[in-house]
N, C-alpha and C. Protein backbone atom coordinates (compact mmCIF):
# COMPACT_ATOMS: atom_id res chain seq x y z
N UNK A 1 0.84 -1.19 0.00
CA UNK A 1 0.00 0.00 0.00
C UNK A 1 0.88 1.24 0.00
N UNK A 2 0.78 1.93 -0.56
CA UNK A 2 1.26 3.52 -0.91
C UNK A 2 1.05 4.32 0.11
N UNK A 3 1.83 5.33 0.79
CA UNK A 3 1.17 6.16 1.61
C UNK A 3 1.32 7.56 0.34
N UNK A 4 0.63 8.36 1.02
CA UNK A 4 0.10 9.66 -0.01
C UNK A 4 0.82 10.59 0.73
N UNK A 5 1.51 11.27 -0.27
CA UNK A 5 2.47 12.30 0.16
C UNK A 5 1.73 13.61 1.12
N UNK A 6 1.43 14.18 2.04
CA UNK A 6 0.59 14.90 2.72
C UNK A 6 0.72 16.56 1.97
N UNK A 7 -0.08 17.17 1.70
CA UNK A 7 -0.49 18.17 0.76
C UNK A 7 -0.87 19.40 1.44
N UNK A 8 0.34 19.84 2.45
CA UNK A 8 -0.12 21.10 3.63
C UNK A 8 -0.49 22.35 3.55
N UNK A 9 0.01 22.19 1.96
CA UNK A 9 -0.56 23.81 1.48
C UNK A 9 -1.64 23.80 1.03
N UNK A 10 -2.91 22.84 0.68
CA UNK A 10 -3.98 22.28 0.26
C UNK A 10 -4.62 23.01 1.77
N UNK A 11 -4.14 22.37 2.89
CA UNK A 11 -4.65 22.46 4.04
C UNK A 11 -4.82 23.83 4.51
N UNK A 12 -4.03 24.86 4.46
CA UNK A 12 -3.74 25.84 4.80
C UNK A 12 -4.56 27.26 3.34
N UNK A 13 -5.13 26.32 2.54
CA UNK A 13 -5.56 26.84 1.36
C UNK A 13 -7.01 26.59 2.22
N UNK A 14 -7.73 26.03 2.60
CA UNK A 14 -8.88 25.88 3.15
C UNK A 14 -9.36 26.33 4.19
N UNK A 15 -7.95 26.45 5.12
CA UNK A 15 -8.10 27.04 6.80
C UNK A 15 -8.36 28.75 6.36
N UNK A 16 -7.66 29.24 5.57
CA UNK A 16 -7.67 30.59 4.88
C UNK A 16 -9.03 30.73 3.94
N UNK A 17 -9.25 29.89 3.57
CA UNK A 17 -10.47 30.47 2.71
C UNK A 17 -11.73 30.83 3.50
N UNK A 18 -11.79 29.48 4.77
CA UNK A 18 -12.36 29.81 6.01
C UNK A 18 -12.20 31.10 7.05
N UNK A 19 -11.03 31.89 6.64
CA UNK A 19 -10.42 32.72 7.72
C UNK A 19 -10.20 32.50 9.11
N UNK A 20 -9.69 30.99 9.39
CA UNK A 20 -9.44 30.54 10.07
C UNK A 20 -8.27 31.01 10.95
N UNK A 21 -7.95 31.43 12.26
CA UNK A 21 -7.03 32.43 13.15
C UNK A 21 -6.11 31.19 13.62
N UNK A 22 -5.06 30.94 12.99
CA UNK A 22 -4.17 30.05 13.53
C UNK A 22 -2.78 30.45 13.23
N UNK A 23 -1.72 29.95 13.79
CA UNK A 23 -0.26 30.47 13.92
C UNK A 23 0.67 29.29 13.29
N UNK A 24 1.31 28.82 12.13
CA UNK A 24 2.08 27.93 11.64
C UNK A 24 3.08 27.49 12.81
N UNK A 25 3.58 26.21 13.58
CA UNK A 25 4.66 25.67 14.13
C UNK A 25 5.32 24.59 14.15
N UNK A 26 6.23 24.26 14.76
CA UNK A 26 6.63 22.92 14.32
C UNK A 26 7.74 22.72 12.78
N UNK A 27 7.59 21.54 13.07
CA UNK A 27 8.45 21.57 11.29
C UNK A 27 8.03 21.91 10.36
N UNK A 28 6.89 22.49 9.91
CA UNK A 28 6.65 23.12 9.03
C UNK A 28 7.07 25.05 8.64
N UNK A 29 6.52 25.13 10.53
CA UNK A 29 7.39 26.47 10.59
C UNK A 29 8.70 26.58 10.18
N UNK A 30 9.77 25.49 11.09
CA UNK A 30 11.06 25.82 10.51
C UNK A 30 11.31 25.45 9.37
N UNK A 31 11.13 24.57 8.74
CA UNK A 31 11.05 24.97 7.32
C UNK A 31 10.79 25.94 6.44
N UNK A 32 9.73 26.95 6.71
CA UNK A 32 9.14 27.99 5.99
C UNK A 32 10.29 29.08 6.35
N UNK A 33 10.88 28.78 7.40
CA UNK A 33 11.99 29.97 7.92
C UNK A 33 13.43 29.46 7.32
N UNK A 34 13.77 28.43 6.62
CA UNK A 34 14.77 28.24 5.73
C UNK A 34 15.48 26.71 6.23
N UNK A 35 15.05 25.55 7.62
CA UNK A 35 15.67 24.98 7.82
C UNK A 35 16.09 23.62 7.46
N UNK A 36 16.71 22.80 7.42
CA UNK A 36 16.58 21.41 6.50
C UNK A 36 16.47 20.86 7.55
N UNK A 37 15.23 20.82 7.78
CA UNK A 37 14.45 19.28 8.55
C UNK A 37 13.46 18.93 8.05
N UNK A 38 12.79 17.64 8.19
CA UNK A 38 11.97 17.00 7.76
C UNK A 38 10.78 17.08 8.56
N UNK A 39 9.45 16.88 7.71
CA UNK A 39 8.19 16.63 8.63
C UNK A 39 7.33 15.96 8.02
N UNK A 40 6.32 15.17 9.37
CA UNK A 40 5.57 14.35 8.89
C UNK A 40 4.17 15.38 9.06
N UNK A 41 3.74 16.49 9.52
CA UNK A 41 2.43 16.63 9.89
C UNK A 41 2.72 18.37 9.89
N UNK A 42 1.20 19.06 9.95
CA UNK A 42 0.95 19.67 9.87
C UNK A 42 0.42 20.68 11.56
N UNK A 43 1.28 21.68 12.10
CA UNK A 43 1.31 21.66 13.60
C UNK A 43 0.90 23.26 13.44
N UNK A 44 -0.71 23.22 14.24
CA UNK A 44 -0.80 24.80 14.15
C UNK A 44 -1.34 24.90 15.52
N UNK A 45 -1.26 26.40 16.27
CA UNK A 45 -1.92 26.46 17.24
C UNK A 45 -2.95 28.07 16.75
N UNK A 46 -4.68 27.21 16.99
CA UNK A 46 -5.66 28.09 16.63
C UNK A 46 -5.83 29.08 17.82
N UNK A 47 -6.63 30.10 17.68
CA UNK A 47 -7.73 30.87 18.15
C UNK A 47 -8.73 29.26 18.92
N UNK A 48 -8.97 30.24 20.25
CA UNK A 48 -9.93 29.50 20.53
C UNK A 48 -11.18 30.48 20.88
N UNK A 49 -11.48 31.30 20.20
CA UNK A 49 -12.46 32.20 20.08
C UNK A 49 -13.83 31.43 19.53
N UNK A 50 -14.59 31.75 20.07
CA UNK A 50 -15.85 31.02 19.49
C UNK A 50 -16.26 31.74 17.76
N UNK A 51 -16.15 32.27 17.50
CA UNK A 51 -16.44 32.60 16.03
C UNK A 51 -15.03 31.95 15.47
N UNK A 52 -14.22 32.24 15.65
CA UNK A 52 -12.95 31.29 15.35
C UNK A 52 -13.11 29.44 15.37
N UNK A 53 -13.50 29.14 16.16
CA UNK A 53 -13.88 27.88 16.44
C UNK A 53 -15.23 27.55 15.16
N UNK A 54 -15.99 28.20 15.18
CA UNK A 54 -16.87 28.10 14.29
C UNK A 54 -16.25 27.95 12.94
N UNK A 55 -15.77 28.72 12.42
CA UNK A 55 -14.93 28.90 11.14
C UNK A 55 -13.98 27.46 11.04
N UNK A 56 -13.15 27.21 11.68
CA UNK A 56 -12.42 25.99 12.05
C UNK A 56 -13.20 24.38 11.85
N UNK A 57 -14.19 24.33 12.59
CA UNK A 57 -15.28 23.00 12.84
C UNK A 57 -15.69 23.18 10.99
N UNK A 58 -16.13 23.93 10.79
CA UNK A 58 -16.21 23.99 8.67
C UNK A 58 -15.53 23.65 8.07
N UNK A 59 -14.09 24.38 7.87
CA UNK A 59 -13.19 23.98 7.52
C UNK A 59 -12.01 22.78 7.80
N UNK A 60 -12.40 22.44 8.61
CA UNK A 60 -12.09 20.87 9.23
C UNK A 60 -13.01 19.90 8.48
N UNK A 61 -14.54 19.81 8.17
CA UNK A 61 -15.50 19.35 7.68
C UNK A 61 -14.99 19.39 5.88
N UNK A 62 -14.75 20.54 5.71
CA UNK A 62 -14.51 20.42 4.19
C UNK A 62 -12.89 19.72 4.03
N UNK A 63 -12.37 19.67 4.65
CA UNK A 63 -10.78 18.48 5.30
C UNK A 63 -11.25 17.32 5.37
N UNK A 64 -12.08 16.83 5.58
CA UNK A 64 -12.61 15.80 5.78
C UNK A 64 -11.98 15.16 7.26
N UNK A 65 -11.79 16.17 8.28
CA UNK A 65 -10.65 16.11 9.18
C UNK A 65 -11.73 14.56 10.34
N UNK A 66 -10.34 13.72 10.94
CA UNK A 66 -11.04 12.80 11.74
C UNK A 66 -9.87 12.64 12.40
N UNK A 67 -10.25 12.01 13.80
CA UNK A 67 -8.90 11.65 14.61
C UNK A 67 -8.00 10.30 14.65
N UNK A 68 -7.00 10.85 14.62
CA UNK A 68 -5.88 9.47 13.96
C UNK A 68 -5.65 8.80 15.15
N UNK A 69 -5.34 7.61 14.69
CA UNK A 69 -5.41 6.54 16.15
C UNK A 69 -5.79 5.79 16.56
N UNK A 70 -8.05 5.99 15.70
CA UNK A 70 -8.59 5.25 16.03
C UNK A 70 -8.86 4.21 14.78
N UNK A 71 -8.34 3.01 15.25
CA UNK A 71 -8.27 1.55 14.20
C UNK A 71 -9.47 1.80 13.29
N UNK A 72 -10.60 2.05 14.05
CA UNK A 72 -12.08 1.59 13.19
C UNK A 72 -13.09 2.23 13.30
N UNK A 73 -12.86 3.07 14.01
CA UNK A 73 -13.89 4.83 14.44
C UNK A 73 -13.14 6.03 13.28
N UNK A 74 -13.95 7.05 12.80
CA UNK A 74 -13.54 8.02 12.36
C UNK A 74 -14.26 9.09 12.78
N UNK A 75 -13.89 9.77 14.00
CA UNK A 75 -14.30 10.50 14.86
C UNK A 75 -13.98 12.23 14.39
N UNK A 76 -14.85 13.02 14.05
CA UNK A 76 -14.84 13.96 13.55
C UNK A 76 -14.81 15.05 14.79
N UNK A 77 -13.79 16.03 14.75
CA UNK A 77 -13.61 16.72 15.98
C UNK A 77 -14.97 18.17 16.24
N UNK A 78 -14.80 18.17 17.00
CA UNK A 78 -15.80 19.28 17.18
C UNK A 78 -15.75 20.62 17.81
N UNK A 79 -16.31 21.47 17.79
CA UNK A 79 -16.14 22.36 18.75
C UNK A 79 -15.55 22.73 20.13
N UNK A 80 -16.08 21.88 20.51
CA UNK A 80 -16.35 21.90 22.50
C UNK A 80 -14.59 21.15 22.44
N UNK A 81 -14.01 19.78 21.22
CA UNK A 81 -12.95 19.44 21.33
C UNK A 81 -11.46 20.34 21.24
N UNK A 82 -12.08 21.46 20.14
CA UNK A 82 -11.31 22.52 19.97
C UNK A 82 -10.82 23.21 20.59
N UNK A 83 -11.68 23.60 21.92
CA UNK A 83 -11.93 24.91 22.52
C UNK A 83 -10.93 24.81 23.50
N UNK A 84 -10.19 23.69 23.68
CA UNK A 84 -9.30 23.41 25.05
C UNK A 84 -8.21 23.65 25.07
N UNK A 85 -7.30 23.41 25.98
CA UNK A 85 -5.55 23.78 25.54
C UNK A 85 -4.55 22.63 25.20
N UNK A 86 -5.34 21.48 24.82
CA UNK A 86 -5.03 19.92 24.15
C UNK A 86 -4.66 20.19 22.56
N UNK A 87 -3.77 19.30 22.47
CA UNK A 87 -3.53 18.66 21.61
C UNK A 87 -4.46 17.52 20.75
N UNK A 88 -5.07 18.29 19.60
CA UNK A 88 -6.08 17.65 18.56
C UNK A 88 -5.22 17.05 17.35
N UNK A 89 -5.06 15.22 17.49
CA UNK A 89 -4.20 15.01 16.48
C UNK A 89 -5.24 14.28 14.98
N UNK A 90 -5.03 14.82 14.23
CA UNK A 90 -6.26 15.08 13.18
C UNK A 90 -5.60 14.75 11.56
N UNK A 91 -6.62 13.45 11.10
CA UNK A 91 -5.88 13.23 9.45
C UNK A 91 -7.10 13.93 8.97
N UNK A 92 -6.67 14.37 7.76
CA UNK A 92 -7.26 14.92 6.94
C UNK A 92 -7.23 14.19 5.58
N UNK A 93 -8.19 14.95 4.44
CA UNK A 93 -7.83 14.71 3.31
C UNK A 93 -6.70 15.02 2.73
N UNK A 94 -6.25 15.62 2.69
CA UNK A 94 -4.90 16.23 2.56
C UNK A 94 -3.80 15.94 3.47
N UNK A 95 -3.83 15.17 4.68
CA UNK A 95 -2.70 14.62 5.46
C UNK A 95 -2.70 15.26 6.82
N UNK A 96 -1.78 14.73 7.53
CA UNK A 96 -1.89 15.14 8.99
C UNK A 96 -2.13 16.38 9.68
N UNK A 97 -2.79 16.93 10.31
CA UNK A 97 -2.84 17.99 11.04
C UNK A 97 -3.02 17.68 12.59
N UNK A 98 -2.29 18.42 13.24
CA UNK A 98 -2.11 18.77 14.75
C UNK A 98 -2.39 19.82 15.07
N UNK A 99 -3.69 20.57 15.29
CA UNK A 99 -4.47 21.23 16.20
C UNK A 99 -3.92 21.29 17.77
N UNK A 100 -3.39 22.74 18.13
CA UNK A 100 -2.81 22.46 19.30
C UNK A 100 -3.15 23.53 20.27
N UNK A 101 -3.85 23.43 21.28
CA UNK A 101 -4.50 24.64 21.97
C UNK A 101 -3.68 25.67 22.51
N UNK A 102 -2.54 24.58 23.13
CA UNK A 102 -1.34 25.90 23.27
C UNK A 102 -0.19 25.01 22.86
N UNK A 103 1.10 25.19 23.50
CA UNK A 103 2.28 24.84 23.14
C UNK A 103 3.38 25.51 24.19
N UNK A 104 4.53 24.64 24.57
CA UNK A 104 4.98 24.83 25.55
C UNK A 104 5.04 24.58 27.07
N UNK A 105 4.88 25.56 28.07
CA UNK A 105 4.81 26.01 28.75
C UNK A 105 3.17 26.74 29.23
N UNK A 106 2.18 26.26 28.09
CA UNK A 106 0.67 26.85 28.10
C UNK A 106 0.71 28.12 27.48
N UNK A 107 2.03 28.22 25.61
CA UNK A 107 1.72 29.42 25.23
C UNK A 107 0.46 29.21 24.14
N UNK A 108 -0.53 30.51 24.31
CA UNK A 108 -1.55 29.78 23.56
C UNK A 108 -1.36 31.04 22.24
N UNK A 109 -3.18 30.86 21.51
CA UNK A 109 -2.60 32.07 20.50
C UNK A 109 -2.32 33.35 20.97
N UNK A 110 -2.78 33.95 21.70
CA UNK A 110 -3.00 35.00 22.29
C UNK A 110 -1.87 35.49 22.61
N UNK A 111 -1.10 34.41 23.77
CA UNK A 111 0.51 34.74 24.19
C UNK A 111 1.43 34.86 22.96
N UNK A 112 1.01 33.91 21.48
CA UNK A 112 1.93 33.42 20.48
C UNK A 112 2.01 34.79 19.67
N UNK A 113 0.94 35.59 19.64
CA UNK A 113 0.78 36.29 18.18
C UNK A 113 2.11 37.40 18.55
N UNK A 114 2.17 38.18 19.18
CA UNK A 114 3.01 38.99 19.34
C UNK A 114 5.13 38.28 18.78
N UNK A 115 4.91 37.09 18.90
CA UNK A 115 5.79 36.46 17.92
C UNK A 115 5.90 35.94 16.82
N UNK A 116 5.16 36.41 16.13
CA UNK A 116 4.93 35.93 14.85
C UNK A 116 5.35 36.79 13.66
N UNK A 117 5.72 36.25 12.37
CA UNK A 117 5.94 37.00 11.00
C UNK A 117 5.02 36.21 10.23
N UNK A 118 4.70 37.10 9.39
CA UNK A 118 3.75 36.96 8.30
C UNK A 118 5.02 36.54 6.63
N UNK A 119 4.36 35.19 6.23
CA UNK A 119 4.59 35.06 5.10
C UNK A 119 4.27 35.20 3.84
N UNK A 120 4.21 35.14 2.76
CA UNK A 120 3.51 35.09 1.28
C UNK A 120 4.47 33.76 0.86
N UNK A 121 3.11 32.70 0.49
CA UNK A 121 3.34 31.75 -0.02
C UNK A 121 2.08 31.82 -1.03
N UNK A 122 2.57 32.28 -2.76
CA UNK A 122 1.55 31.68 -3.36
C UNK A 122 0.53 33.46 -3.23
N UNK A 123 -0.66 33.01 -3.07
CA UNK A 123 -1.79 33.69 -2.99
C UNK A 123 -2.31 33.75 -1.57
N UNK A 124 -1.57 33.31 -0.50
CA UNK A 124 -1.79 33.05 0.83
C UNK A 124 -0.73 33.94 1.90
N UNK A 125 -1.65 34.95 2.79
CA UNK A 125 -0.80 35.12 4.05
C UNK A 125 -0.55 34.42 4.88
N UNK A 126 0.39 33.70 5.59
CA UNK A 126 0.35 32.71 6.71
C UNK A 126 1.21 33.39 7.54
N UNK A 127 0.80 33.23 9.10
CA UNK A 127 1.51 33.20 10.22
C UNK A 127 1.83 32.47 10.48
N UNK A 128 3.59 32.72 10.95
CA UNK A 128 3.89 31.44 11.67
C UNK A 128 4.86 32.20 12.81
N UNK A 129 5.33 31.19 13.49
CA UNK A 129 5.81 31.78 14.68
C UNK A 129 7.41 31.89 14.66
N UNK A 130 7.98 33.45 14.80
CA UNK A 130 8.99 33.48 14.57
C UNK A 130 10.28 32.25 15.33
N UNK A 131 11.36 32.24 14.40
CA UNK A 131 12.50 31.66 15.14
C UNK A 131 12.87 31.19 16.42
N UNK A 132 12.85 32.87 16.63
CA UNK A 132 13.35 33.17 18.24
C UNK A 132 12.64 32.47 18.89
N UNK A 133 10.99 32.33 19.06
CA UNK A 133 10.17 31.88 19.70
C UNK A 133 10.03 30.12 19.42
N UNK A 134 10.25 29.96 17.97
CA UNK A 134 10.16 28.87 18.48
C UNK A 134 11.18 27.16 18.85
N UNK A 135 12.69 28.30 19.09
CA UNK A 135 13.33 27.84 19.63
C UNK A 135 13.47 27.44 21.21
N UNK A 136 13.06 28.84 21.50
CA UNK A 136 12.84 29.17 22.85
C UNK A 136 12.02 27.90 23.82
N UNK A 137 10.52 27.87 22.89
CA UNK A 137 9.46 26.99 23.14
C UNK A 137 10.00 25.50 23.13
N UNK A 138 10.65 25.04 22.01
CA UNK A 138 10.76 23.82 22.09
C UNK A 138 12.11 23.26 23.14
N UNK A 139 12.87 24.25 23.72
CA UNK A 139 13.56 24.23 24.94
C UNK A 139 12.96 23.92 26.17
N UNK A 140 11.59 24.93 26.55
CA UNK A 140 10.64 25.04 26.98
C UNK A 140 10.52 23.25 27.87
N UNK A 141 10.17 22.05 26.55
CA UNK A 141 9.59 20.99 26.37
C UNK A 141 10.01 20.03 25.73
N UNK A 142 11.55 19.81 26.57
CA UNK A 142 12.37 19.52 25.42
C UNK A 142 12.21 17.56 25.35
N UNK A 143 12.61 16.98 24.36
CA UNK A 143 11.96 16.29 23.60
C UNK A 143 13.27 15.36 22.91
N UNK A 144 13.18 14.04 22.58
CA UNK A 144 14.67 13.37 22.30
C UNK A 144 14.54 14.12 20.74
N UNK A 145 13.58 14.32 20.07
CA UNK A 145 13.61 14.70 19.04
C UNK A 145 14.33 16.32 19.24
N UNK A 146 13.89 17.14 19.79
CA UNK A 146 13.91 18.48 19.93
C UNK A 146 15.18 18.56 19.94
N UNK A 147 15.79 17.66 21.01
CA UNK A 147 17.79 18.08 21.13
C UNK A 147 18.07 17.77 20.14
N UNK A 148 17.70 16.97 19.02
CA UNK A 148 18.53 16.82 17.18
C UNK A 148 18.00 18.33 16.51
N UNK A 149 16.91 18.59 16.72
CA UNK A 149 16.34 19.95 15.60
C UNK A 149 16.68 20.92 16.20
N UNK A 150 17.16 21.66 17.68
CA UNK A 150 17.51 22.37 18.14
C UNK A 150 18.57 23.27 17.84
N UNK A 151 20.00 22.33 17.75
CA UNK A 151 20.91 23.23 16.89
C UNK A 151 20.69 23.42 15.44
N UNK A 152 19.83 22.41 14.86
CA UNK A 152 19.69 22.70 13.37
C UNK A 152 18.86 24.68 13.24
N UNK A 153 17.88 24.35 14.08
CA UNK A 153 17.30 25.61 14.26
C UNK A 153 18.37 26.88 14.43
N UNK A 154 18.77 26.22 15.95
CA UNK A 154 20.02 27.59 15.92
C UNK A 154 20.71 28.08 15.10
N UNK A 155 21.35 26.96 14.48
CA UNK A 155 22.18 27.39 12.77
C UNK A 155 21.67 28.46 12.08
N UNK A 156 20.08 27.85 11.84
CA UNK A 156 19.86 28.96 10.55
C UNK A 156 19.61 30.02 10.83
N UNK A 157 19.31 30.09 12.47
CA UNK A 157 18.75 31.61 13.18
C UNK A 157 20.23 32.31 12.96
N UNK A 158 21.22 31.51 12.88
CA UNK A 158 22.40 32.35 12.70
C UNK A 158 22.57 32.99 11.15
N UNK A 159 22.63 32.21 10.66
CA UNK A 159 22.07 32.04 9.42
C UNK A 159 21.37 33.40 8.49
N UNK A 160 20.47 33.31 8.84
CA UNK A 160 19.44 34.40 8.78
C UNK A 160 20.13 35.82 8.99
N UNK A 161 20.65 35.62 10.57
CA UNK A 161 21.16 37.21 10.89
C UNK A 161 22.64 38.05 10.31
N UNK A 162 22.98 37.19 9.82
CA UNK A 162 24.54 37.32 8.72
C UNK A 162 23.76 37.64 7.57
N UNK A 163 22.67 37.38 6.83
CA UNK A 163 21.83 37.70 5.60
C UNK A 163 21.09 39.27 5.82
N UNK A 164 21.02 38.88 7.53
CA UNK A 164 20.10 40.26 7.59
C UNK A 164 18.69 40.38 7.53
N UNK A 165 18.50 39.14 7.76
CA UNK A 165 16.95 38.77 8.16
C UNK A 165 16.48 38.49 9.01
């Protein structure tokens, strides 16, 4: 059996069409910020605003979003699941997504936005969470994985500031 290459900009094409309030992190972030690591999934932390949440539960629906894990249930997340400071681990049509209420230390969006840069990918603005921060964070919570991507991160933050970015 084939696995299907996961299609995150598909995903992030839908969360946006929805106007969905979420912050890019994880390996996808550092990637978007220049780094060579690899990822399997798609790691955002939303708004847990109730009109936000609303917008989200849709666009999850048009994802065809369900929770991974379960052998023989395909459990479609909901609102009230959203609204918490948990970790929502979620396949989609388009491939993995991780819904994450906060991150860290309990940083949620609210604490996150003030670290963030705005990208242009395409026809799309995306936030994601700057460098600094989310080096900081994954120190925060650190992880056997995290001590391998950690200096990779640091590198390019160096990286970056010799370019002048």
């Amino acid at each position: 059996m084939r696995e299907e290459i996961p299609d995150f900009l598909e995903i992030l094409k839908v969360l946006s069409k929805h106007k969905v309030e979420f912050i890019i992190v994880g390996g996808v972030c550092a990637v978007l910020h220049g780094a060579p690591v690899s990822t399997f999934d798609l790691d955002l932390v939303h708004s847990r605003s109730p009109a936000n949440l609303t917008r989200l539960t849709a666009a999850l629906g048009e994802l065809k979003a369900y929770y991974r894990g379960r052998a023989t249930q395909r459990i479609k997340p909901e609102s009230g699941h959203l609204s918490g400071p948990g970790h929502q681990l979620l396949m989609t049509k388009s491939g993995p997504l991780d819904l994450l209420g906060t991150i860290g230390k309990g940083h949620d969006y609210a604490a996150l936005i003030e670290h963030t840069v705005e990208q242009e990918i395409g026809d799309l603005r995306l936030r994601l969470l700057n460098l600094d921060a989310l080096i900081r964070i994954k120190k925060e919570t650190i992880t056997d994985k995290d001590k391998a991507i950690i200096p990779i991160l640091e590198r390019t933050l160096e990286e970056k500031a010799k370019k002048g970015h």
